[in-house]
N, C-alpha and C. Protein backbone atom coordinates (compact mmCIF):
# COMPACT_ATOMS: atom_id res chain seq x y z
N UNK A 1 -42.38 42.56 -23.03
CA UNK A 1 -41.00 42.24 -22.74
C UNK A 1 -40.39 41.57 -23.97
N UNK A 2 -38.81 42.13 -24.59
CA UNK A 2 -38.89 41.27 -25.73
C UNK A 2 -38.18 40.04 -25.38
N UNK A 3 -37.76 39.30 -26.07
CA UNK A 3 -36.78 38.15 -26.18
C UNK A 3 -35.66 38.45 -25.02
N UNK A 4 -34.79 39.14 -25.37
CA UNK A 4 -33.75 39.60 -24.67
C UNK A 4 -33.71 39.84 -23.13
N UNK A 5 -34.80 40.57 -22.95
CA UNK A 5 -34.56 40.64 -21.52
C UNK A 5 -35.39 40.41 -21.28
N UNK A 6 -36.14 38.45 -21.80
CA UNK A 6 -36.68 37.73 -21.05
C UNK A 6 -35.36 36.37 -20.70
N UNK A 7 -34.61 36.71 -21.69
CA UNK A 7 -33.00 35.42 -21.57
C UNK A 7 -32.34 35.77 -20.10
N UNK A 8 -32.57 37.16 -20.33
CA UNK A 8 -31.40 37.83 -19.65
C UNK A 8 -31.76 37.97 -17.92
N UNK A 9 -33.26 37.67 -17.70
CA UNK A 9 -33.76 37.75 -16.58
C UNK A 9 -33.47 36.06 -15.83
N UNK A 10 -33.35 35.56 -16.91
CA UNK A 10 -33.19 33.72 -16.59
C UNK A 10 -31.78 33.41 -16.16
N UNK A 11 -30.81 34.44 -16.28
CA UNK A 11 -29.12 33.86 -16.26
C UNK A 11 -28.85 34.29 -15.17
N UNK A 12 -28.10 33.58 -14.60
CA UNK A 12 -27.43 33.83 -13.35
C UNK A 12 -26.28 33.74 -13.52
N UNK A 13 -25.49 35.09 -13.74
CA UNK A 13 -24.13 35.70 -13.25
C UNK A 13 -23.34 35.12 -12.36
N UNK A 14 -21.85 34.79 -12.28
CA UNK A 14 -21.00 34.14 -11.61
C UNK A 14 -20.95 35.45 -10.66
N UNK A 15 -21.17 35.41 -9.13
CA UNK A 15 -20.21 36.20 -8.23
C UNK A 15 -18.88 36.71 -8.17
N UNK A 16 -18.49 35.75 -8.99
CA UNK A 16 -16.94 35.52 -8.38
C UNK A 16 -16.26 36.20 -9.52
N UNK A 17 -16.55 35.67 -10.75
CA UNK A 17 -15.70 36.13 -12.49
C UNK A 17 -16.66 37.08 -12.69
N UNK A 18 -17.92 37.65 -12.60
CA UNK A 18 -18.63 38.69 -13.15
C UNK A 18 -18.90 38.00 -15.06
N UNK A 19 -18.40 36.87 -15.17
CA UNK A 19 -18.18 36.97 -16.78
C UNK A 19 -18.97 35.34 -16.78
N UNK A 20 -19.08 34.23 -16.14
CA UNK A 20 -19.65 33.24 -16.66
C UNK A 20 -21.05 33.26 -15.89
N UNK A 21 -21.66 32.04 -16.29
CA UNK A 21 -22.66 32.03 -15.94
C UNK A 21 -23.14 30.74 -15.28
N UNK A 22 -23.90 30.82 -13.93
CA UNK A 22 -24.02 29.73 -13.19
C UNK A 22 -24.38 28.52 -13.74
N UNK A 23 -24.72 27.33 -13.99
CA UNK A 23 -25.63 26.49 -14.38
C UNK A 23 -25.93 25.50 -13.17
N UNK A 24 -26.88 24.78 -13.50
CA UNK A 24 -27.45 23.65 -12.34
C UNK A 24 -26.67 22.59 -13.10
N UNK A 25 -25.86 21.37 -11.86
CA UNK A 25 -25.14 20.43 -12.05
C UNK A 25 -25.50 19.46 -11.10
N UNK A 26 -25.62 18.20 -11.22
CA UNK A 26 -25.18 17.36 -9.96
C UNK A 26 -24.07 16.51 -9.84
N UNK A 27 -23.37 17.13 -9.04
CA UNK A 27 -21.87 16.84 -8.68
C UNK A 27 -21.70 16.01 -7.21
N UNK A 28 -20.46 15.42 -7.19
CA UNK A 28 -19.90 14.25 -6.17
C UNK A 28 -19.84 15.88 -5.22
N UNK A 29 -20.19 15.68 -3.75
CA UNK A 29 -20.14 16.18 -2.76
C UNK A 29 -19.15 15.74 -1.36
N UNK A 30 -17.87 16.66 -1.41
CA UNK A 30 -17.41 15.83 -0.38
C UNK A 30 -17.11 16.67 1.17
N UNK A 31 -16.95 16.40 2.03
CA UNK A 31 -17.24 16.72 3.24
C UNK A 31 -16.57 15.68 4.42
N UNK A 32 -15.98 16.24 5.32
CA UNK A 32 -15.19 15.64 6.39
C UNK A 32 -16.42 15.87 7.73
N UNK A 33 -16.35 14.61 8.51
CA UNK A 33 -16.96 14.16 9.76
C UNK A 33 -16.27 13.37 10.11
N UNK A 34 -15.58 14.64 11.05
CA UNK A 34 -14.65 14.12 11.99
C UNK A 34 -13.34 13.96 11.07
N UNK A 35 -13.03 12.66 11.02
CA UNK A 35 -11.84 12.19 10.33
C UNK A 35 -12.10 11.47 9.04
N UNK A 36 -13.36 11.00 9.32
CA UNK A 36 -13.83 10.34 7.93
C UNK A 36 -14.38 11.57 6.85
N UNK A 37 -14.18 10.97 5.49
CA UNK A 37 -14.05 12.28 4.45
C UNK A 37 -15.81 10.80 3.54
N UNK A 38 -16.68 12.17 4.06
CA UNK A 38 -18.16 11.62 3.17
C UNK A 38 -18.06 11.91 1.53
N UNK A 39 -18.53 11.22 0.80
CA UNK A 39 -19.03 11.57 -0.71
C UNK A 39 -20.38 11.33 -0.48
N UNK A 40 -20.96 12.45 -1.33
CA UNK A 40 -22.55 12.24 -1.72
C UNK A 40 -22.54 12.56 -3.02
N UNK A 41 -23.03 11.40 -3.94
CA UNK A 41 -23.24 11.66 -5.53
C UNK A 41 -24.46 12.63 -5.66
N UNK A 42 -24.53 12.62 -6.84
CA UNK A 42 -25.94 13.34 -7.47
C UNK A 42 -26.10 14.43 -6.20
N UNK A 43 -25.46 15.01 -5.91
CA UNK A 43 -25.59 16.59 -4.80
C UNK A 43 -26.18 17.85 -6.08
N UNK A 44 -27.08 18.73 -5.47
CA UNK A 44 -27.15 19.40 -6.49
C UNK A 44 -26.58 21.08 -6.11
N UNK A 45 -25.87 21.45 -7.46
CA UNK A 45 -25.18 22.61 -7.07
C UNK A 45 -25.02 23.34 -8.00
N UNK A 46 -24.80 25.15 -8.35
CA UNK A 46 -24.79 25.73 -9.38
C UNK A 46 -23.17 26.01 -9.57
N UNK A 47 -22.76 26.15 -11.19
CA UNK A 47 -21.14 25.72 -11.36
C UNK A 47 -21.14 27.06 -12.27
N UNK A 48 -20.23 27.93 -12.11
CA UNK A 48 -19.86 28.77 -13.19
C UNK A 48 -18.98 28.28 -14.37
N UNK A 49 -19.44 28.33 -15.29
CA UNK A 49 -19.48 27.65 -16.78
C UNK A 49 -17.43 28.15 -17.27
N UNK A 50 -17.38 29.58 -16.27
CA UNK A 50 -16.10 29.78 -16.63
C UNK A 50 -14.93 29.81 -15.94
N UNK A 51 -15.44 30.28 -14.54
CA UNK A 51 -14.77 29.94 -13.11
C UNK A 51 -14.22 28.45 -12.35
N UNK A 52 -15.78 28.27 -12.17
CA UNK A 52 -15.58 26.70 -11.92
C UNK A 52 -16.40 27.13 -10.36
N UNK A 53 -16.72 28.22 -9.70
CA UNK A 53 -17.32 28.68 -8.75
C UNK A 53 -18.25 27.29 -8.58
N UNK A 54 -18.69 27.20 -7.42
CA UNK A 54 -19.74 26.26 -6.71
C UNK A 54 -20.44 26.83 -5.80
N UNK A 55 -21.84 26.95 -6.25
CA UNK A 55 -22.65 27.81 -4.78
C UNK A 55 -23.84 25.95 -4.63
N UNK A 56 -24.06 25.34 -3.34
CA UNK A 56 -24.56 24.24 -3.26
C UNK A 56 -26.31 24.80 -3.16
N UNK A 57 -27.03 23.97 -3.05
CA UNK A 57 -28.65 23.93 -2.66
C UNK A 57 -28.50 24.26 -1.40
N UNK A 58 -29.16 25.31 -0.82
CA UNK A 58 -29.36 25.33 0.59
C UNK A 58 -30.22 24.03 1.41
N UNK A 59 -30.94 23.99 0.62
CA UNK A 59 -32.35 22.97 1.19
C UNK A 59 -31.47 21.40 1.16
N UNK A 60 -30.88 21.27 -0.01
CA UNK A 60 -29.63 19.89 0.28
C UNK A 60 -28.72 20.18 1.44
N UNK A 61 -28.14 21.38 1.67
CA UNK A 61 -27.09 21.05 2.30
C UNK A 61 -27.35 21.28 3.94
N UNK A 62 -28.88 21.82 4.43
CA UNK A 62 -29.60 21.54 5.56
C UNK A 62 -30.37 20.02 5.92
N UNK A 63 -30.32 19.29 4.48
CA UNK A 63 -30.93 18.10 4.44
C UNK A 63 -29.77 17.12 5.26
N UNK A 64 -28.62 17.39 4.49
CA UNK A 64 -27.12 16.74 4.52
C UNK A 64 -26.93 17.12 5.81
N UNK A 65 -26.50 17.80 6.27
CA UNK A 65 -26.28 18.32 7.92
C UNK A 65 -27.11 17.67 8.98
N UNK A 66 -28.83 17.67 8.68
CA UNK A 66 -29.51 16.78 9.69
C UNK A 66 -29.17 15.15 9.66
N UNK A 67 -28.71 14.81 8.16
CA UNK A 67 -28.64 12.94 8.55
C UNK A 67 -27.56 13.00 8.68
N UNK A 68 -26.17 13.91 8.94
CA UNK A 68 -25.11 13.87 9.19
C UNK A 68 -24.86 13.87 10.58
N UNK A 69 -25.80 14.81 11.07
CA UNK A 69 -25.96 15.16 12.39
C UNK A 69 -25.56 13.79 13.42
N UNK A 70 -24.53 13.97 14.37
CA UNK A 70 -24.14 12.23 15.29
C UNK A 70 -25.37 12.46 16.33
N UNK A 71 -26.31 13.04 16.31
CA UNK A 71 -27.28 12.95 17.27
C UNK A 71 -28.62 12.38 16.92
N UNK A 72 -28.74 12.19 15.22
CA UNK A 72 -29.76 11.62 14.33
C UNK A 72 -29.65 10.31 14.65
N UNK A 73 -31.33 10.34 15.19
CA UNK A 73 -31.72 8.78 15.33
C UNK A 73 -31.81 8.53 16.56
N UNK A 74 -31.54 9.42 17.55
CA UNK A 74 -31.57 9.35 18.73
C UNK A 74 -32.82 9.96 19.78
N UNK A 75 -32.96 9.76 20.77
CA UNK A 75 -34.33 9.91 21.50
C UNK A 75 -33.43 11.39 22.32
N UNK A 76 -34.49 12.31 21.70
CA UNK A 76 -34.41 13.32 22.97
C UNK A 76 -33.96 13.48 24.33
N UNK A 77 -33.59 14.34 24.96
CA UNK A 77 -33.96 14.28 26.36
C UNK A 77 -34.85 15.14 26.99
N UNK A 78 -35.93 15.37 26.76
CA UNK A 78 -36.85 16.11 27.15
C UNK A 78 -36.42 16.28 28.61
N UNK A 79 -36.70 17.65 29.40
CA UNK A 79 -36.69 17.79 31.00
C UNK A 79 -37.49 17.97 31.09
N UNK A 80 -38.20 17.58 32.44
CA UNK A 80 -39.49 17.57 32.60
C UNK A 80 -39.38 18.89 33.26
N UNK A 81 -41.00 19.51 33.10
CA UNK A 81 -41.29 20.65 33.89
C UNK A 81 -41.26 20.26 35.35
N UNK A 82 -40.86 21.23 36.34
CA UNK A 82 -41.58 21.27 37.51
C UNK A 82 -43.03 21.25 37.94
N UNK A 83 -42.82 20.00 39.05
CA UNK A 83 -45.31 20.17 38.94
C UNK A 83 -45.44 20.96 39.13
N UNK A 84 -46.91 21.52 39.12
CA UNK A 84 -47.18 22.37 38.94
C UNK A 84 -47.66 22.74 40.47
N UNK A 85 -48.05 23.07 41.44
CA UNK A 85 -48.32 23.24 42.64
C UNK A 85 -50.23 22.43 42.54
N UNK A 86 -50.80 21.86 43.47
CA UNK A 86 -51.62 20.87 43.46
C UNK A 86 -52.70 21.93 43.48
N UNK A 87 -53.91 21.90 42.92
CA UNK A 87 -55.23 22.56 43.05
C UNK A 87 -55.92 22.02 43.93
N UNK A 88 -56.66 22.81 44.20
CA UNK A 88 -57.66 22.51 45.53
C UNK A 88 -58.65 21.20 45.03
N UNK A 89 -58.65 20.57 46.32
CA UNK A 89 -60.03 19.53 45.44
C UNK A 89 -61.62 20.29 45.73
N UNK A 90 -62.37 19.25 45.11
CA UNK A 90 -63.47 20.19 44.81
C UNK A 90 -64.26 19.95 46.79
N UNK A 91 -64.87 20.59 47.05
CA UNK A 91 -65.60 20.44 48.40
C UNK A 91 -64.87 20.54 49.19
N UNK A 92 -63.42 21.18 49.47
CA UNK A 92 -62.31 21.49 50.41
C UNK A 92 -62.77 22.96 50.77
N UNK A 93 -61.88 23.06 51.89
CA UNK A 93 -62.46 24.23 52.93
C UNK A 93 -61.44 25.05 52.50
N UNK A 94 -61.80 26.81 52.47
CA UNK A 94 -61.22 27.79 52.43
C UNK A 94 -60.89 28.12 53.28
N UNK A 95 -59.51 29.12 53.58
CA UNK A 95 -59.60 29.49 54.30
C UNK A 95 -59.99 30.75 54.92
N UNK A 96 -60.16 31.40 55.93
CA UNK A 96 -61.26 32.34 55.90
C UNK A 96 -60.92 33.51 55.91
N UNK A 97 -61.26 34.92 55.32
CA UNK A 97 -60.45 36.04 55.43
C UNK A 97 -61.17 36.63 56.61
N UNK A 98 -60.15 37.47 57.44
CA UNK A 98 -60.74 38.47 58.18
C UNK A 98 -60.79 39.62 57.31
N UNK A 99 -62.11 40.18 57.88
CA UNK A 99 -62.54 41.43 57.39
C UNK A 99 -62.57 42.94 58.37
């Protein structure tokens, strides 16, 4: 493989302009909950160098969503199963089939 299209396998193309090229950044992240407007510094995200395009970390922004989540920190509500119907105890009488 020469030089070239070992560069060229490394760049990631803007979606959007076809003409710049993504880079890794960590940028202020902002986001509304509810009415309140969150910042998260150091967010990590890829920026087209000519666009200005923003595609975020998936794995950050599933991270961000669970401690965002208004249900984080909270106890389940597990439902309980229905019992289960009682087993026979051991030395109990059958009952008897006719034959």
């Amino acid at each position: 493989m020469s030089d070239i299209e070992h560069i060229n396998s490394d760049i990631n193309l803007c979606t959007e302009c076809h003409a710049g090229i993504m880079q890794p950044r960590q940028i202020t992240y902002f986001t509304w909950l509810g009415e309140e407007l969150i910042t998260v510094p150091h967010f990590p995200a890829w920026i087209c160098d000519v666009c200005g395009k923003r595609e975020y970390d998936e794995k950050a922004i599933q991270w961000l969503n669970m401690l965002l989540d208004p249900n984080a920190g909270k106890p389940t509500n597990n439902k309980r199963r229905a019992p289960l119907p009682s087993r026979p105890q051991p030395g109990a009488s059958r009952p008897i089939q006719d034959s």
